[in-house]
PDB file of N, CA and C in Angstrom:
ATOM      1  N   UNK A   1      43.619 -22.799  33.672  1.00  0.00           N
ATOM      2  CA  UNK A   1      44.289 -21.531  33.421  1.00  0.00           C
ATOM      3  C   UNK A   1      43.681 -20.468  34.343  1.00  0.00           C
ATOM      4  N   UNK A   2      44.082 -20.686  35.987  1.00  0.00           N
ATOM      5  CA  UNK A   2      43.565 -19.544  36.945  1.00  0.00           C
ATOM      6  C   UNK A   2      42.309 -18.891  36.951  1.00  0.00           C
ATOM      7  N   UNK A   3      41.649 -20.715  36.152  1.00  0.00           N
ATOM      8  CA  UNK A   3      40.325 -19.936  36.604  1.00  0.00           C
ATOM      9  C   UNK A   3      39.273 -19.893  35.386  1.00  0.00           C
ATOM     10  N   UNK A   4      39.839 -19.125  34.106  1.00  0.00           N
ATOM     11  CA  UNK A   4      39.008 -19.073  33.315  1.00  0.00           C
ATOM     12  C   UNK A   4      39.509 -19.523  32.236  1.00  0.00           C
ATOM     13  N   UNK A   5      38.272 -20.064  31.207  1.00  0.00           N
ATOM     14  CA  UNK A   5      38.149 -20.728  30.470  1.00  0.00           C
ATOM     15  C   UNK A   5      36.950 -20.311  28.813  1.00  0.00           C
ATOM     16  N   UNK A   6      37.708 -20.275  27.890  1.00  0.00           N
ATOM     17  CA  UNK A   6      36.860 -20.224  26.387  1.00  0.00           C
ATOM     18  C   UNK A   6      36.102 -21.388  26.206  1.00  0.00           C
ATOM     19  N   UNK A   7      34.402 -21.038  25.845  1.00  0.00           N
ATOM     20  CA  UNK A   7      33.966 -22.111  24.776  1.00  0.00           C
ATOM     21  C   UNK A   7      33.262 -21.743  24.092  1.00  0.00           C
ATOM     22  N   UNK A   8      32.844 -22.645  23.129  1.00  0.00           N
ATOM     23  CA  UNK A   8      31.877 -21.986  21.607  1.00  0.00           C
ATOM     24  C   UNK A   8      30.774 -21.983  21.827  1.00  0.00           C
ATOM     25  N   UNK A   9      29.752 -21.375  21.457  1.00  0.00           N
ATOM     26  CA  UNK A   9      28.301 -21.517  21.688  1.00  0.00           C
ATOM     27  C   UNK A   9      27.392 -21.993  20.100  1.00  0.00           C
ATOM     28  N   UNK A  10      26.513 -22.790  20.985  1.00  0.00           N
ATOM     29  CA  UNK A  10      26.316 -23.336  19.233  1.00  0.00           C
ATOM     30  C   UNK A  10      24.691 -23.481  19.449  1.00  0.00           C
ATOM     31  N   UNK A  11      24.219 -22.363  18.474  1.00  0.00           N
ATOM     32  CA  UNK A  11      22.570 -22.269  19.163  1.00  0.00           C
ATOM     33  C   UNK A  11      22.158 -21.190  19.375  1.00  0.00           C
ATOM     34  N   UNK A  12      20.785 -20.730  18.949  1.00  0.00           N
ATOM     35  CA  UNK A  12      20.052 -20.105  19.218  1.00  0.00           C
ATOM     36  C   UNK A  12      19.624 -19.107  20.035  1.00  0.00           C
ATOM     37  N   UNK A  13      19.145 -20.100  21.001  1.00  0.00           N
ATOM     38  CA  UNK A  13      18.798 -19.593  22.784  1.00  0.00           C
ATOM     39  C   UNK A  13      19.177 -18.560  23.348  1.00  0.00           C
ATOM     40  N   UNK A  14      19.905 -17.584  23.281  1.00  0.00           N
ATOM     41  CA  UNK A  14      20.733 -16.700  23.534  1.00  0.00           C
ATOM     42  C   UNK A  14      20.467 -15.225  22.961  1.00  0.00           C
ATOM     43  N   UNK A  15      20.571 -15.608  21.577  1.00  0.00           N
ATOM     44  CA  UNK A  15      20.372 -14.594  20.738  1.00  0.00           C
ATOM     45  C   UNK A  15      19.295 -13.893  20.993  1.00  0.00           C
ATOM     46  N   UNK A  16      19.630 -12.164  20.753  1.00  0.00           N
ATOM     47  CA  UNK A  16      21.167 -11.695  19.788  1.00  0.00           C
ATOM     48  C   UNK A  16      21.907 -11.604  20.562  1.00  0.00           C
ATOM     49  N   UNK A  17      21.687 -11.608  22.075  1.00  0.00           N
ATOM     50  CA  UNK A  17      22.962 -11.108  22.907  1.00  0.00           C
ATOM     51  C   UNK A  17      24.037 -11.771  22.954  1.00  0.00           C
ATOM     52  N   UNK A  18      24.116 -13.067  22.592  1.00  0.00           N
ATOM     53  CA  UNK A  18      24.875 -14.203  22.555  1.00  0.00           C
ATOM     54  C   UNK A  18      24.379 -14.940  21.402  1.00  0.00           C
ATOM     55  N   UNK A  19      25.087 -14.471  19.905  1.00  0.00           N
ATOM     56  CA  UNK A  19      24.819 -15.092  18.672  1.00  0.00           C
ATOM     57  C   UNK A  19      25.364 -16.694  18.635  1.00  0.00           C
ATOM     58  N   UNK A  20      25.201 -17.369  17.461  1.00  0.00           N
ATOM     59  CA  UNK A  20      25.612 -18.694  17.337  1.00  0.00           C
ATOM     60  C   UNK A  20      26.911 -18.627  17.037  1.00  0.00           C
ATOM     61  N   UNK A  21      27.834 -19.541  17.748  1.00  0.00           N
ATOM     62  CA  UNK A  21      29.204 -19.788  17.001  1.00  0.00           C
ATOM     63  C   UNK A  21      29.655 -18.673  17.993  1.00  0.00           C
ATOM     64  N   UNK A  22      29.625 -18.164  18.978  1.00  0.00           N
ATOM     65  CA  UNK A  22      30.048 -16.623  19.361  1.00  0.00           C
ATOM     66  C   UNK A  22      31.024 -17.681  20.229  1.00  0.00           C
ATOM     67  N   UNK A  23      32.277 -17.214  21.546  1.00  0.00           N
ATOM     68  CA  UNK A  23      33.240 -17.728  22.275  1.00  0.00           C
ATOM     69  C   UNK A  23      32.501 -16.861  23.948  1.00  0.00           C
ATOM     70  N   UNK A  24      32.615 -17.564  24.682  1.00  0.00           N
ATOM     71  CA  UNK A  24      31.914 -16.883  25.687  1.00  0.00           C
ATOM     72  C   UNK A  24      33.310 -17.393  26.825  1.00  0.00           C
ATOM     73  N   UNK A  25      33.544 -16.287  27.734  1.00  0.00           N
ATOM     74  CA  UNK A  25      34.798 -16.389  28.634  1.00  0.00           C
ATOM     75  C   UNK A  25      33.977 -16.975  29.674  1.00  0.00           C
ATOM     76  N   UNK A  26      34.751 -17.851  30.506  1.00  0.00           N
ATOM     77  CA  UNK A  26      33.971 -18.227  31.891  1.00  0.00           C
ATOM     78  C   UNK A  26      34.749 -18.264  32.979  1.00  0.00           C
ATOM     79  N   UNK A  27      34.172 -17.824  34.058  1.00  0.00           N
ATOM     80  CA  UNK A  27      35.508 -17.839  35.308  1.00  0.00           C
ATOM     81  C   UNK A  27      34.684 -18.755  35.930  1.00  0.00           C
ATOM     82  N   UNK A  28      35.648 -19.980  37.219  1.00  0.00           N
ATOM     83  CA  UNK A  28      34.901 -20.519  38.150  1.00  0.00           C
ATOM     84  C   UNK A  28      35.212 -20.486  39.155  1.00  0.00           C
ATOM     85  N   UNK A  29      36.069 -19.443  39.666  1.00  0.00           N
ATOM     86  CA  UNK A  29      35.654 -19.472  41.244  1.00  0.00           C
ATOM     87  C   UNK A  29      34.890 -18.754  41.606  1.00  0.00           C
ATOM     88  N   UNK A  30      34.484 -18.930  42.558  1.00  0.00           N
ATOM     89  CA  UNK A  30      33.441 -17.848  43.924  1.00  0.00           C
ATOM     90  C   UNK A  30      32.081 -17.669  43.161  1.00  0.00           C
ATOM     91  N   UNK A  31      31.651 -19.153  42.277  1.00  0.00           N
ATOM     92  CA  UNK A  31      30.670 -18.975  41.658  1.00  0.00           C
ATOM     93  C   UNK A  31      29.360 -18.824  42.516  1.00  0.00           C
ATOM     94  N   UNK A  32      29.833 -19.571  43.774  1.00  0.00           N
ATOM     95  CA  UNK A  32      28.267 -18.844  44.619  1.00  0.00           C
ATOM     96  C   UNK A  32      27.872 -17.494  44.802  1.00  0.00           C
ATOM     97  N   UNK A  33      28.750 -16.679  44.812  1.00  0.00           N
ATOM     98  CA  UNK A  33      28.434 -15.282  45.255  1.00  0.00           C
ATOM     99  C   UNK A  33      28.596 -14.609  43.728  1.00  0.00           C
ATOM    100  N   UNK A  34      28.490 -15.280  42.899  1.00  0.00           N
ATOM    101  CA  UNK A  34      28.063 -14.707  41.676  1.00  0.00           C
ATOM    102  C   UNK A  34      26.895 -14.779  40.724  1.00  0.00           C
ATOM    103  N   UNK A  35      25.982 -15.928  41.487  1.00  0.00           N
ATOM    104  CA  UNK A  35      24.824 -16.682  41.142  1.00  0.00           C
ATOM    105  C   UNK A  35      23.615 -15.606  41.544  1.00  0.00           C
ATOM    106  N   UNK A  36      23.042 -14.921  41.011  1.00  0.00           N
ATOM    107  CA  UNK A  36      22.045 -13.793  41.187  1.00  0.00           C
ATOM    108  C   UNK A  36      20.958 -13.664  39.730  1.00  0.00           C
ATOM    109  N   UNK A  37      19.684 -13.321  39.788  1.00  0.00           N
ATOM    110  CA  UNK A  37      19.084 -13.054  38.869  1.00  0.00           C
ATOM    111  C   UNK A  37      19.860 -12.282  37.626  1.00  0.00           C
ATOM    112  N   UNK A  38      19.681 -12.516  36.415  1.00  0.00           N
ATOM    113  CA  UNK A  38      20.213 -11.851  35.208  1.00  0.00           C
ATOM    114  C   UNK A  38      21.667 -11.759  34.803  1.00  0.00           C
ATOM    115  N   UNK A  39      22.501 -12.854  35.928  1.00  0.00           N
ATOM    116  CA  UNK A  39      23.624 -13.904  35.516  1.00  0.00           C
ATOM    117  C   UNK A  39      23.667 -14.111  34.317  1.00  0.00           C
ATOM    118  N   UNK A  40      24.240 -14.854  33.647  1.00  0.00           N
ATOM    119  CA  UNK A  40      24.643 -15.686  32.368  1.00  0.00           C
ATOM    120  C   UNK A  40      25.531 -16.739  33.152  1.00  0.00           C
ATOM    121  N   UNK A  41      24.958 -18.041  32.757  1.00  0.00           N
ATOM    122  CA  UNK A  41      25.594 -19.271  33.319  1.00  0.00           C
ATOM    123  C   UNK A  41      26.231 -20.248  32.601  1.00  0.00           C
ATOM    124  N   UNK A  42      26.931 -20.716  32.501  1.00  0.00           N
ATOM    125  CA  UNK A  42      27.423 -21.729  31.711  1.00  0.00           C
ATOM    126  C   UNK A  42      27.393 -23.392  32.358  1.00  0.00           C
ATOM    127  N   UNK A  43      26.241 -24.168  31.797  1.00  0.00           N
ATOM    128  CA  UNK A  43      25.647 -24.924  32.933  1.00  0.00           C
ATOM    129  C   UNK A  43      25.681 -26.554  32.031  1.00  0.00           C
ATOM    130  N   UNK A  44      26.012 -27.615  33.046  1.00  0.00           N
ATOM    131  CA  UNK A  44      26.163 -28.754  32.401  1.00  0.00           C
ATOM    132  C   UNK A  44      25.093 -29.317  32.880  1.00  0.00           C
ATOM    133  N   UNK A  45      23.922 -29.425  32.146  1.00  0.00           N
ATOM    134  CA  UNK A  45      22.764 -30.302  31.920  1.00  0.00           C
ATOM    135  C   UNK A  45      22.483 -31.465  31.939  1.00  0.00           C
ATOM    136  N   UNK A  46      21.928 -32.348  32.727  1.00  0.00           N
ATOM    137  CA  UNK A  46      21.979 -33.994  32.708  1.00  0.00           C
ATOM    138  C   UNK A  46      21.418 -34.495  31.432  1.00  0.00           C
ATOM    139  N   UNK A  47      20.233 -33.248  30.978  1.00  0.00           N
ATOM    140  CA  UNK A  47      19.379 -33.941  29.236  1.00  0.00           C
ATOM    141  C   UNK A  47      19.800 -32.812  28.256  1.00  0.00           C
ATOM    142  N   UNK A  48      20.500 -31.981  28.268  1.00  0.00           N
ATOM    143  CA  UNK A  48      20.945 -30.923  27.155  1.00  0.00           C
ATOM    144  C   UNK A  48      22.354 -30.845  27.165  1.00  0.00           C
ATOM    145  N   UNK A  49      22.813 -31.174  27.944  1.00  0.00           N
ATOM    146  CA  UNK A  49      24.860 -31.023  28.299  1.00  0.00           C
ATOM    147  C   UNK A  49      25.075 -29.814  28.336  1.00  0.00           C
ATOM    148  N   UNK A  50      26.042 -29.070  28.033  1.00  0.00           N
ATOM    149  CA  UNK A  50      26.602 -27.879  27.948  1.00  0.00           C
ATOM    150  C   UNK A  50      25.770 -27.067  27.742  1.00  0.00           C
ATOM    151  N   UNK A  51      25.136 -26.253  28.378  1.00  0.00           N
ATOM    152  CA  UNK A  51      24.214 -24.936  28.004  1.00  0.00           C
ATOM    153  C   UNK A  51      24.518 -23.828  28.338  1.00  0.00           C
ATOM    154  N   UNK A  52      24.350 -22.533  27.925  1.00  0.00           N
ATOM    155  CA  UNK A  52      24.319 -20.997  28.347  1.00  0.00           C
ATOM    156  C   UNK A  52      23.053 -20.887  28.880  1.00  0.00           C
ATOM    157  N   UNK A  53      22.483 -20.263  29.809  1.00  0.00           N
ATOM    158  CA  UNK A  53      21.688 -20.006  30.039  1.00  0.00           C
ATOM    159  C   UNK A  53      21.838 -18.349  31.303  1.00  0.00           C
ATOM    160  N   UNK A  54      20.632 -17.475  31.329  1.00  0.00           N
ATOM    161  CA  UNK A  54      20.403 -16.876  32.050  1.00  0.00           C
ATOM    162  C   UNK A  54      19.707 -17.006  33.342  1.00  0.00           C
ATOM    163  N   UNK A  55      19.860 -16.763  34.599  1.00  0.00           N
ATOM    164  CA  UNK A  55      19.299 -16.540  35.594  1.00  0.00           C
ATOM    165  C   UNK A  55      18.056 -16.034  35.828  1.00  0.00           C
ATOM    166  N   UNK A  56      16.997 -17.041  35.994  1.00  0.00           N
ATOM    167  CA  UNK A  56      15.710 -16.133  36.185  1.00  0.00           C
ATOM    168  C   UNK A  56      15.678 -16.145  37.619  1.00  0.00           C
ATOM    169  N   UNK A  57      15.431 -16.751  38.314  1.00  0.00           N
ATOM    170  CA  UNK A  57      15.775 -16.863  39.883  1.00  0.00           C
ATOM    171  C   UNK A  57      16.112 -17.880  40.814  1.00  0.00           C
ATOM    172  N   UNK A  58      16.426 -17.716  41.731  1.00  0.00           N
ATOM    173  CA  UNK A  58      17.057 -18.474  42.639  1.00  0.00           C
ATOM    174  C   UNK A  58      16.049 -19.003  43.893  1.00  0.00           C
ATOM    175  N   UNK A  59      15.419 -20.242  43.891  1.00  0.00           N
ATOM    176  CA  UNK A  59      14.330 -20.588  44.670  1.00  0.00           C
ATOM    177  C   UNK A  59      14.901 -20.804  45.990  1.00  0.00           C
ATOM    178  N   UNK A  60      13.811 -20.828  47.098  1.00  0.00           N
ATOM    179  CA  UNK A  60      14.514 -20.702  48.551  1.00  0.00           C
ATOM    180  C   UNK A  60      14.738 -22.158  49.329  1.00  0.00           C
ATOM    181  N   UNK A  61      15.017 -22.835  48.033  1.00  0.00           N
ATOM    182  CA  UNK A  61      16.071 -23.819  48.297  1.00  0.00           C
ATOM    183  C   UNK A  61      17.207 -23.837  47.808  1.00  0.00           C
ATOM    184  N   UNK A  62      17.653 -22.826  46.885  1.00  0.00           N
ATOM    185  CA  UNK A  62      18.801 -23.035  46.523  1.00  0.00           C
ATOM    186  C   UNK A  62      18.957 -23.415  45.360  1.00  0.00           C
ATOM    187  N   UNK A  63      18.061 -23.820  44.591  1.00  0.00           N
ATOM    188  CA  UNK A  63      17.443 -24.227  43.048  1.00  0.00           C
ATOM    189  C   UNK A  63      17.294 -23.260  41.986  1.00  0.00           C
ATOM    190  N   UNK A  64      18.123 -23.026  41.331  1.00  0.00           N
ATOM    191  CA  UNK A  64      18.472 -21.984  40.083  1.00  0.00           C
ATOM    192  C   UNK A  64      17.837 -22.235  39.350  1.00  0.00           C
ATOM    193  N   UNK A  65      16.369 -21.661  38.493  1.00  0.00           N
ATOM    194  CA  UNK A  65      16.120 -21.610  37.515  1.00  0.00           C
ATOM    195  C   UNK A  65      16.357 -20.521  36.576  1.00  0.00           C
ATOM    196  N   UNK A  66      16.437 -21.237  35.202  1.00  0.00           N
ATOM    197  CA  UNK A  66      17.581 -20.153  34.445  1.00  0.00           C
ATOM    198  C   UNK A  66      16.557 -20.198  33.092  1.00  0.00           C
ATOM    199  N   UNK A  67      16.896 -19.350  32.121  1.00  0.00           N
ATOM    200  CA  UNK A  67      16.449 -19.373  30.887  1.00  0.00           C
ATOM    201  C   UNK A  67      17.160 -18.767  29.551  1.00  0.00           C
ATOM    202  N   UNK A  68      16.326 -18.865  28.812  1.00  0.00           N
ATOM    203  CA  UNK A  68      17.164 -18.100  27.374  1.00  0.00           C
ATOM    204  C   UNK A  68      16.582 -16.985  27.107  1.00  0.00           C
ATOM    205  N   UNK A  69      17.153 -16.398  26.248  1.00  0.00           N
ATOM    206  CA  UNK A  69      16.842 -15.008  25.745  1.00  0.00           C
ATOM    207  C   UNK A  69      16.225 -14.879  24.073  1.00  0.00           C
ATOM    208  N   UNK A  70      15.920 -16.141  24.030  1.00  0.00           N
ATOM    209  CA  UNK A  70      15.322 -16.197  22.528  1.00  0.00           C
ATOM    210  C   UNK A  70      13.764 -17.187  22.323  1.00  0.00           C
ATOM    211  N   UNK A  71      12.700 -16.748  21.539  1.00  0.00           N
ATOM    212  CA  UNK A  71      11.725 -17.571  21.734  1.00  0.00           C
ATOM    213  C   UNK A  71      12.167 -19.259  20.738  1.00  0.00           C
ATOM    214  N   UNK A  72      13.015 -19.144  20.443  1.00  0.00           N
ATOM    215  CA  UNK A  72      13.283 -20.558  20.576  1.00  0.00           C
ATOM    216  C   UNK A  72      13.854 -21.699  21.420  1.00  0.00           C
ATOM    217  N   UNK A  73      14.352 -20.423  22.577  1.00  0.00           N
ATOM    218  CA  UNK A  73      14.799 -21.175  23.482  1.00  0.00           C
ATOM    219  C   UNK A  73      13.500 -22.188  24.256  1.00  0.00           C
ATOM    220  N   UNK A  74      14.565 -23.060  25.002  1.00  0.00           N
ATOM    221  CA  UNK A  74      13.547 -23.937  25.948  1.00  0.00           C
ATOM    222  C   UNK A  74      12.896 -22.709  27.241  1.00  0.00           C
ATOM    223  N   UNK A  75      11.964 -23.688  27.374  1.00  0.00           N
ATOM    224  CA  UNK A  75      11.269 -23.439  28.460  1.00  0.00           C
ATOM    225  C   UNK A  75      11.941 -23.082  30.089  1.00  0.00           C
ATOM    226  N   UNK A  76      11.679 -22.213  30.850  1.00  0.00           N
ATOM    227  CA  UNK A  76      12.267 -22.601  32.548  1.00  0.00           C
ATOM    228  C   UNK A  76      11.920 -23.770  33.182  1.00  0.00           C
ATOM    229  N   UNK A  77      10.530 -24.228  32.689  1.00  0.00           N
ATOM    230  CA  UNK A  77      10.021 -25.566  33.515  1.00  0.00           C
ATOM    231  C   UNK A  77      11.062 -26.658  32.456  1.00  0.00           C
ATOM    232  N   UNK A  78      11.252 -26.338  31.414  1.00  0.00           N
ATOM    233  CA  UNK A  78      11.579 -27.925  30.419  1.00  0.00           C
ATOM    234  C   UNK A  78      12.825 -28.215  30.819  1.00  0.00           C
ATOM    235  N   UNK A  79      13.375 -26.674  31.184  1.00  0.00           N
ATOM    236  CA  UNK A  79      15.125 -26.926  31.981  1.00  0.00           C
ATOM    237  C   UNK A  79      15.035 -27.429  32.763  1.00  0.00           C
ATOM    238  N   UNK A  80      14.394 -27.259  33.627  1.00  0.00           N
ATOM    239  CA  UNK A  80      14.401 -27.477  35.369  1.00  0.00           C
ATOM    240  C   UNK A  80      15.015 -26.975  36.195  1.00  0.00           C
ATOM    241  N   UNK A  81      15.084 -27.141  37.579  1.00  0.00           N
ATOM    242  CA  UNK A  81      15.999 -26.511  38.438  1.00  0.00           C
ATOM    243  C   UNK A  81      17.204 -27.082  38.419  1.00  0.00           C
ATOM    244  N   UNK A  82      18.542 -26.085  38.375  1.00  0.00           N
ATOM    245  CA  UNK A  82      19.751 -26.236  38.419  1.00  0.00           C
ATOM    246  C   UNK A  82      20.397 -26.519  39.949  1.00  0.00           C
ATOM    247  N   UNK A  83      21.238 -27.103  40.021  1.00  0.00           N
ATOM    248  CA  UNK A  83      22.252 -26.980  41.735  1.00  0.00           C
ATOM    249  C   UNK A  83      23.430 -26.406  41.262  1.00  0.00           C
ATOM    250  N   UNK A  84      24.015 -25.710  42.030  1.00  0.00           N
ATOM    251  CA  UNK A  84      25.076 -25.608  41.751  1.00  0.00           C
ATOM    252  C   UNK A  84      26.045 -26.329  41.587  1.00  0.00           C
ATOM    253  N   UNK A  85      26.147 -27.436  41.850  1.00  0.00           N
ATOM    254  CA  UNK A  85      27.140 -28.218  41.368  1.00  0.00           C
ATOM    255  C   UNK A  85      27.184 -28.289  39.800  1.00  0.00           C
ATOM    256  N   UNK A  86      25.847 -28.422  38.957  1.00  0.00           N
ATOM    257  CA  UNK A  86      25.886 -28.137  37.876  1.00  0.00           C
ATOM    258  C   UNK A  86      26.520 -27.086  37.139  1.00  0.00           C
ATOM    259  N   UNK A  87      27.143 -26.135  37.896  1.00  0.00           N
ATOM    260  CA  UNK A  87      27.298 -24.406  37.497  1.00  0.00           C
ATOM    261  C   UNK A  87      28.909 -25.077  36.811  1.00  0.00           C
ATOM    262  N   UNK A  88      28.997 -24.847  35.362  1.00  0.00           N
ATOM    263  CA  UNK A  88      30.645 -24.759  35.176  1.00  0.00           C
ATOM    264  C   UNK A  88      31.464 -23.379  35.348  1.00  0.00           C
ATOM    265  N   UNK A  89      30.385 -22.272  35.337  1.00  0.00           N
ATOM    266  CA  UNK A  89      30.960 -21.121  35.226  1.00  0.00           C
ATOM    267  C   UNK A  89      30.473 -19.630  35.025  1.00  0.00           C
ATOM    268  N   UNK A  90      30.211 -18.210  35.483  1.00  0.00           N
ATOM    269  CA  UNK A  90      29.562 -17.372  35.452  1.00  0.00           C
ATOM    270  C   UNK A  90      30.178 -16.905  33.842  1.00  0.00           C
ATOM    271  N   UNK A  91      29.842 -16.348  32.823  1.00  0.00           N
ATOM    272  CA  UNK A  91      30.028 -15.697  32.031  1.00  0.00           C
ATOM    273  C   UNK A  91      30.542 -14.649  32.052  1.00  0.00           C
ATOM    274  N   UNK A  92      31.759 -14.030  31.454  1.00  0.00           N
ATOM    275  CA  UNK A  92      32.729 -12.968  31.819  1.00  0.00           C
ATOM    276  C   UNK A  92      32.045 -12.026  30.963  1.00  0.00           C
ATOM    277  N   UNK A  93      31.923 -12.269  29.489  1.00  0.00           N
ATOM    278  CA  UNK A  93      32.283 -11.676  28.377  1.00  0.00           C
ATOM    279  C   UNK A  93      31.833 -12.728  27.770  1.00  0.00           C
ATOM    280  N   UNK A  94      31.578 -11.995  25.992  1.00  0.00           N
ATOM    281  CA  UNK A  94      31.165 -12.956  24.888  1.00  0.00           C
ATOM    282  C   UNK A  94      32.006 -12.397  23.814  1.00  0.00           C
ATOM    283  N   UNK A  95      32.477 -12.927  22.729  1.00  0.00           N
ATOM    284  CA  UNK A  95      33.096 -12.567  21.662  1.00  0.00           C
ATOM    285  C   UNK A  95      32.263 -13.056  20.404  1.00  0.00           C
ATOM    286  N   UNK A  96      31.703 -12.115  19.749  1.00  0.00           N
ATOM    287  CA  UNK A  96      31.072 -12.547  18.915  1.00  0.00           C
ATOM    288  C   UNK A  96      31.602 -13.079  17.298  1.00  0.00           C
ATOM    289  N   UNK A  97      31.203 -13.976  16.547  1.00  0.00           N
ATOM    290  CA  UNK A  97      31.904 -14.264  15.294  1.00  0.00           C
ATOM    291  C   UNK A  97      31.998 -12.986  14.541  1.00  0.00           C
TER     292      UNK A  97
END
């Protein structure tokens, strides 16, 4: 649907800015030039699958490390570095329950 796309968020990690159960909008094009520190990402994980995560920085290879906004979230090292190919989508908007 031209681009963007609804999904549910289910979890913690985020919060409060992004509560549990909340709908978060995602667009995917021109996600490279949208990939910058303090992003919101919507990222498919090889050991967590579907995650939200924030942008902590972008290493000078090209290696996105990202994080959460809650101390229950995981770690930046436990995530690991992201590629973009992993990227499903920058975060538009959140709709909260």
């Amino acid at each position: 649907m031209l681009g963007f796309s609804f999904f549910k968020v289910n979890g913690l990690s985020m919060s409060p800015s992004i509560p549990n159960h909340s709908y978060v909008l995602v667009h995917r094009w021109l996600i490279n030039a949208f990939i910058k520190e303090g992003k919101r990402l919507l990222i498919r994980h090889e050991t967590f699958g579907l995650i939200v995560k924030t942008v902590a920085i972008v290493d000078h290879h090209g290696f996105i490390w990202v994080k959460g906004e809650n101390a229950v979230s995981l770690s930046v090292e436990q995530i690991g570095p992201i590629k973009t190919a992993q990227v499903v989508g920058v975060i538009l908007t959140t709709i909260h329950p």
